[in-house]
Protein backbone atom coordinates (compact mmCIF):
# COMPACT_ATOMS: atom_id res chain seq x y z
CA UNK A 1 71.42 -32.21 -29.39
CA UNK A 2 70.65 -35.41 -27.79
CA UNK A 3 68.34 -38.06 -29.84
CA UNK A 4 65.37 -38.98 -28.34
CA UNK A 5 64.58 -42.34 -27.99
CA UNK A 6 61.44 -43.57 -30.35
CA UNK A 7 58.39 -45.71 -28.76
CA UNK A 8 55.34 -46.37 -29.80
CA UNK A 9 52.44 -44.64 -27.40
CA UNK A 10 49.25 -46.82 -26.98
CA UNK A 11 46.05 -45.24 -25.06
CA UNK A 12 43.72 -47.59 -23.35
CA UNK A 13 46.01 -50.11 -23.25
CA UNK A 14 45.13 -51.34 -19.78
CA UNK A 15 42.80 -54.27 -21.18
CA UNK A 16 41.07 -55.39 -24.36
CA UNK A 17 41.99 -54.07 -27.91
CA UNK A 18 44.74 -51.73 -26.28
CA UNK A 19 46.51 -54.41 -24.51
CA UNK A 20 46.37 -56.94 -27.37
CA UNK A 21 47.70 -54.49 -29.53
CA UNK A 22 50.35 -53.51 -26.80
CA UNK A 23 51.42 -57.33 -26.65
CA UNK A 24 51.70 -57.45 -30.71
CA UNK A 25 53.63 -54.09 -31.26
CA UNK A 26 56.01 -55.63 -28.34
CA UNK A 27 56.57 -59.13 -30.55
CA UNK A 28 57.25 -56.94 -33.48
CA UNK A 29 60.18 -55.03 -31.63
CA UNK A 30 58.81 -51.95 -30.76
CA UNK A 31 59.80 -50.33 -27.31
CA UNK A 32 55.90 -49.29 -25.24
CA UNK A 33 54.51 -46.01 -23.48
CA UNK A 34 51.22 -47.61 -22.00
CA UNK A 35 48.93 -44.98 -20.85
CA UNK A 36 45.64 -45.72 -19.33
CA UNK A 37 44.08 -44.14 -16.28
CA UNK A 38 44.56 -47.89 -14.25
CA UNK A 39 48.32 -47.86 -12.90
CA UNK A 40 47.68 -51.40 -11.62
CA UNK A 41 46.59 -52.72 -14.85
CA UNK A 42 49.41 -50.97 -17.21
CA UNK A 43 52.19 -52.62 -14.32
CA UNK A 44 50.50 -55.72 -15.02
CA UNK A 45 50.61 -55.34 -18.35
CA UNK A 46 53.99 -53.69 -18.39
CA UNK A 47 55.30 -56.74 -16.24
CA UNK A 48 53.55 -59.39 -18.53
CA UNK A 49 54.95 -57.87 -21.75
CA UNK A 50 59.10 -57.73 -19.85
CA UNK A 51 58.46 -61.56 -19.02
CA UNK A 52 58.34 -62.54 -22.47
CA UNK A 53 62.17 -61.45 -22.42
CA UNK A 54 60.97 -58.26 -24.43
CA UNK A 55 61.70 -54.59 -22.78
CA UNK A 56 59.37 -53.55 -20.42
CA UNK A 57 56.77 -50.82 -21.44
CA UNK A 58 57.20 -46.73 -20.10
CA UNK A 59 53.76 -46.73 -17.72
CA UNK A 60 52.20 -43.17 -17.46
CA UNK A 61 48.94 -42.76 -15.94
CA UNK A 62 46.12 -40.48 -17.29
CA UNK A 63 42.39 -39.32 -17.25
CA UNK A 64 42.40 -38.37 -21.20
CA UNK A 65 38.95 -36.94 -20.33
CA UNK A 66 40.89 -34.04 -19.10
CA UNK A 67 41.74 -31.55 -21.67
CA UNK A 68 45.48 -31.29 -19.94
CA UNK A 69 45.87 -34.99 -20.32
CA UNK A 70 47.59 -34.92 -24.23
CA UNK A 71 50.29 -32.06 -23.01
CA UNK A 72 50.65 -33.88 -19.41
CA UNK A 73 51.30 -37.06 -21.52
CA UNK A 74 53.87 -34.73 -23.63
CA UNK A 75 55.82 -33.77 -21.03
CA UNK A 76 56.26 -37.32 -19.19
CA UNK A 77 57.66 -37.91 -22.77
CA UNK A 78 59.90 -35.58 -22.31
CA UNK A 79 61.16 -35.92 -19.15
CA UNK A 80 62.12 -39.52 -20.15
CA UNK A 81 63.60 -38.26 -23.41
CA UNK A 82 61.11 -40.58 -25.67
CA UNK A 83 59.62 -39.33 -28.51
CA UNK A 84 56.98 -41.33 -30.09
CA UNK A 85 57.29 -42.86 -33.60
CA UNK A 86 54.07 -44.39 -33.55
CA UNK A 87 51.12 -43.23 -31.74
CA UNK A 88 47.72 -45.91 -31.24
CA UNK A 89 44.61 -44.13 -30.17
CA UNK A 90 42.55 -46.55 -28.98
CA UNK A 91 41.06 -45.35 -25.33
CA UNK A 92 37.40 -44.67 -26.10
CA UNK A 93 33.78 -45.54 -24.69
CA UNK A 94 30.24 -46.04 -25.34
CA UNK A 95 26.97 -46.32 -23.76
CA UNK A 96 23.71 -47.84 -24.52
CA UNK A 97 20.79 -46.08 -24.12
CA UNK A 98 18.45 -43.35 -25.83
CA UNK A 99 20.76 -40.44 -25.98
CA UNK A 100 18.17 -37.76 -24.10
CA UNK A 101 17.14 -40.26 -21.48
CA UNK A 102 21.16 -41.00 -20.44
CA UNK A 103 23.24 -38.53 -18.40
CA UNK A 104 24.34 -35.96 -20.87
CA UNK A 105 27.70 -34.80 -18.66
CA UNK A 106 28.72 -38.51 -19.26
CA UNK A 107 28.02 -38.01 -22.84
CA UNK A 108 30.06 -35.14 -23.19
CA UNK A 109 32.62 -36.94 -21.55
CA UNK A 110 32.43 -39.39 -24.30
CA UNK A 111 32.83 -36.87 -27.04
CA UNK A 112 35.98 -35.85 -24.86
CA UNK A 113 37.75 -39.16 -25.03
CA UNK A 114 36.51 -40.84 -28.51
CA UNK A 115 37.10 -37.56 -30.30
CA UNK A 116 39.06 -34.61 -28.85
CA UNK A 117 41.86 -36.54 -27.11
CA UNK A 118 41.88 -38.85 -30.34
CA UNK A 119 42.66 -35.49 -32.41
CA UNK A 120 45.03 -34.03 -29.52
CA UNK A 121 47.23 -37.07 -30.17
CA UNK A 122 46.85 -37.26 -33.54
CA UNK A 123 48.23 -33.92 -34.49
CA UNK A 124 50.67 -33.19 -31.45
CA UNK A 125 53.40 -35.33 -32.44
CA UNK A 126 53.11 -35.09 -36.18
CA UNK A 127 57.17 -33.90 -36.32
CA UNK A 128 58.45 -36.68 -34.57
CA UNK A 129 56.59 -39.30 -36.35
CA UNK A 130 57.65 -37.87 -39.54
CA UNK A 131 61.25 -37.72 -38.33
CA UNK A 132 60.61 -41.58 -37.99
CA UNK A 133 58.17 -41.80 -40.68
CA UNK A 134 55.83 -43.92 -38.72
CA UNK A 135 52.24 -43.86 -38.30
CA UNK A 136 49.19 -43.11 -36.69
CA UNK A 137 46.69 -46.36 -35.90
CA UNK A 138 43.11 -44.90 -34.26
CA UNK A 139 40.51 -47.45 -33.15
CA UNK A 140 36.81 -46.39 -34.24
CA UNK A 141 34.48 -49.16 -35.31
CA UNK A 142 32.22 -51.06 -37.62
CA UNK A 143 29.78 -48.51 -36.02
CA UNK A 144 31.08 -45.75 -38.01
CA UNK A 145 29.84 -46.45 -41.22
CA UNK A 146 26.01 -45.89 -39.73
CA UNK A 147 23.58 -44.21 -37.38
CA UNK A 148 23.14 -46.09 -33.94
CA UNK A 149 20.22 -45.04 -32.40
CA UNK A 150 20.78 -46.75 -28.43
CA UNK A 151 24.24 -45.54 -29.09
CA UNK A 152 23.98 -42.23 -30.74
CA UNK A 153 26.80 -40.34 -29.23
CA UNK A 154 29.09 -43.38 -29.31
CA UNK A 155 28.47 -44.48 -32.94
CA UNK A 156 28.50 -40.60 -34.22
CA UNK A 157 32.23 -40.40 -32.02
CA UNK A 158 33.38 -43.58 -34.43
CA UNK A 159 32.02 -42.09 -37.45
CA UNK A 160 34.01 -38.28 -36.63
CA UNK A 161 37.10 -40.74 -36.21
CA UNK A 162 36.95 -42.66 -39.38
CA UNK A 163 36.32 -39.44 -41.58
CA UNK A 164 39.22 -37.93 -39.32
CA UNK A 165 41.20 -40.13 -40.28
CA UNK A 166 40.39 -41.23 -43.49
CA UNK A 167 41.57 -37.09 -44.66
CA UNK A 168 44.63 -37.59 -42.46
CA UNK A 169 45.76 -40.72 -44.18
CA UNK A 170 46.08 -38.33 -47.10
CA UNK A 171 47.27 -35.54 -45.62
CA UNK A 172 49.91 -36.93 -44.11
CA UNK A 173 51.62 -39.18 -46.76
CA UNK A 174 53.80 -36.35 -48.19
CA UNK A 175 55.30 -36.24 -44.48
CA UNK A 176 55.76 -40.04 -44.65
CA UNK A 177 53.64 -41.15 -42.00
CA UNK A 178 51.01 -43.85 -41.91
CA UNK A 179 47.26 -43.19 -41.03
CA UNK A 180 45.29 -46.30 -40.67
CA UNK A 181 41.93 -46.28 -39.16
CA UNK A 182 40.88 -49.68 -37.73
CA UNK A 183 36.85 -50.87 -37.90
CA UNK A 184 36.33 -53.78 -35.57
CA UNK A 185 33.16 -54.93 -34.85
CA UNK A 186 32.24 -56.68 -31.49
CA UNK A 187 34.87 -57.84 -29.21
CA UNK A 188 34.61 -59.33 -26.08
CA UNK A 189 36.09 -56.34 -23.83
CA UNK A 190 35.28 -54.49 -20.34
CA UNK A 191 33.51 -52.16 -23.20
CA UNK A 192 30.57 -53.86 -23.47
CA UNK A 193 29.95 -53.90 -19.37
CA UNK A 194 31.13 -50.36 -19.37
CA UNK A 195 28.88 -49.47 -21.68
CA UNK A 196 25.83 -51.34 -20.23
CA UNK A 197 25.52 -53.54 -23.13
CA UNK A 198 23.68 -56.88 -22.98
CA UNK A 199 24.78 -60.26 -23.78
CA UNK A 200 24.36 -61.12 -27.53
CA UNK A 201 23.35 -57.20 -28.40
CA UNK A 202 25.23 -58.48 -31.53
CA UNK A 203 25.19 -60.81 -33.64
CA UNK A 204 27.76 -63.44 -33.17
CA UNK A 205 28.56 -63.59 -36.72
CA UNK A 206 30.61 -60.05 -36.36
CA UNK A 207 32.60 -60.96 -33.45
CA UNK A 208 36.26 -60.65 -33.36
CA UNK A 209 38.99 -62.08 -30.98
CA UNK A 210 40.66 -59.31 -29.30
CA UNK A 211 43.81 -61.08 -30.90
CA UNK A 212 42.81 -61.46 -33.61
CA UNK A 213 41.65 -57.30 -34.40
CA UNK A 214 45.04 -56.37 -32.75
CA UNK A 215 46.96 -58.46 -35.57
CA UNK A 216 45.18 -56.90 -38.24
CA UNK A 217 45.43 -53.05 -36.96
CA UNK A 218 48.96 -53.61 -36.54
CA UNK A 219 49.23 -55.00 -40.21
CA UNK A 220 47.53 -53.10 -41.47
CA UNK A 221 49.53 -49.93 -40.00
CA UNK A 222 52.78 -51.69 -41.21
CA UNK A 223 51.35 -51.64 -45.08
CA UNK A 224 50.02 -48.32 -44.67
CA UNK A 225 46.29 -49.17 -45.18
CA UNK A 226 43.74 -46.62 -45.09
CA UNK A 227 40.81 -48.58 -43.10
CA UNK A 228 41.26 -52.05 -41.92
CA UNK A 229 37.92 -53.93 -41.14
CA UNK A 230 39.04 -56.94 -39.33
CA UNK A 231 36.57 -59.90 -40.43
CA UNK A 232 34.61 -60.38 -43.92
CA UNK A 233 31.19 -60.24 -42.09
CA UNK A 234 32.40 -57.22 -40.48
CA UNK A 235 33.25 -55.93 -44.42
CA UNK A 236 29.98 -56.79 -45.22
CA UNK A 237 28.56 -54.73 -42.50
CA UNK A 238 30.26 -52.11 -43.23
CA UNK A 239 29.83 -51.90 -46.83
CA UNK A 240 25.45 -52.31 -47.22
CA UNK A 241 25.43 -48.90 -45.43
CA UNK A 242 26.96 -47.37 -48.51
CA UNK A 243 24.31 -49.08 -50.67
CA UNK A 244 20.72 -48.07 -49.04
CA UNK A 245 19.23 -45.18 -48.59
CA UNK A 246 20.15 -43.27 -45.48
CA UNK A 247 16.84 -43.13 -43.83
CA UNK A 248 16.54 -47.07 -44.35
CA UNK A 249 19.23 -47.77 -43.08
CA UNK A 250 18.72 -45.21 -40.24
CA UNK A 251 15.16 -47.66 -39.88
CA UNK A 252 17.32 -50.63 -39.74
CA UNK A 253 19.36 -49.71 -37.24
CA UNK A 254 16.70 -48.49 -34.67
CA UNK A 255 14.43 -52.03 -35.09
CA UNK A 256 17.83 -53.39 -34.03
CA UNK A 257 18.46 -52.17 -31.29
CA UNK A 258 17.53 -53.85 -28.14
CA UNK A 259 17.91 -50.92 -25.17
């Protein structure tokens, strides 16, 4: 039987976290499958990476909205003989707004991408990773440690991915594969347009370069680390949650936000 060649997958990787981290898992040796719905951006991307005298990325484009999109994805794999030895979920977005007074199909749509094709991914190529015991790197966000009311569906999608994969970093040791769940907190991306976010809805203090949260996922992968929070005011953020009372904390949250 012929061996099938290992790459690591990366969703979203047409811009922001996903292309950072495409860029990093490139310098580290790793041959790419970029999928994104924008074929323009993964060429670009694809292009950028195979000037740096490194191979160039596999480019398949997909709406991972779709339900189809995770065994559409499967098959390209196949057809190309790749396997994947490491798979990065990081395609995901949010929107600001209360969550009855925003369209609820869009929503929906949310839950679709953040969550469903998140687990699709996860689970569907559990044999090959193991046959390369590699690893499994999903992108939630300092957001899912807490409510986030003005971002209710979005922050509740993070917090269904941390304790996702939180269980699956456990789960999946015996098999020899990795499960590290990366927390960033705000990073300058097309995420915060696409979400209708205004300027400095965050503090400053908790931003991240897009750099500098794609070296730490990856790291973090490579030592097998449960949750990597990239930035100690980040930590902090994430950790005074854990300390209050729900329902403050739930008060908190809603004086902050600024929809």
């Amino acid at each position: 039987m012929t061996a099938h060649k290992p790459a690591t997958l990366i969703t979203g990787a047409s811009a922001g976290i996903g292309a950072a981290l495409a860029h990093h898992f490139a310098s580290n040796g790793h041959k790419l499958v970029l999928v994104a719905r924008r074929t323009a951006a993964l060429n670009e991307l694809a292009g950028a990476i195979e000037t740096r005298g490194l191979p160039r990325p596999h480019v398949i484009t997909a709406d991972l909205t779709k339900s189809d999109a995770p065994a559409l994805i499967a098959d390209e794999l196949r057809a190309r003989d790749i396997e994947p030895n490491y798979v990065v979920n990081n395609a995901g977005f949010g929107l600001v707004g209360a969550a009855a007074e925003l369209d609820r199909a869009e929503q929906l749509t949310m839950v679709d991408l953040n969550a469903r094709a998140l687990t699709d991914l996860s689970l569907r190529f559990v044999d090959s990773l193991a046959r390369h015991r590699g690893g499994i790197l999903n992108v939630a966000s300092v957001a899912s440690f807490m409510p986030g009311p003005g971002l209710a569906v979005y922050y509740a999608t993070k917090a269904y991915v941390l304790s996702f994969g939180e269980a699956l970093h456990h789960e999946l040791a015996p098999k020899g594969i990795r499960v590290t769940t990366l927390c960033p907190g705000p990073v300058a991306t097309e995420f915060q347009s696409r979400a209708g976010m205004p300027e400095g809805y965050f503090p400053s203090i908790l931003d991240r370069s897009v750099e500098r949260v794609a070296r730490d996922g990856y790291d973090g992968l490579m030592a097998g680390k449960r949750v990597v929070i990239p930035g100690f005011p980040n930590r902090v953020a994430a950790f005074l949650p854990r300390l209050a009372p729900r329902g403050i904390v739930l008060a908190v949250m809603n004086r902050l936000r600024r929809d």
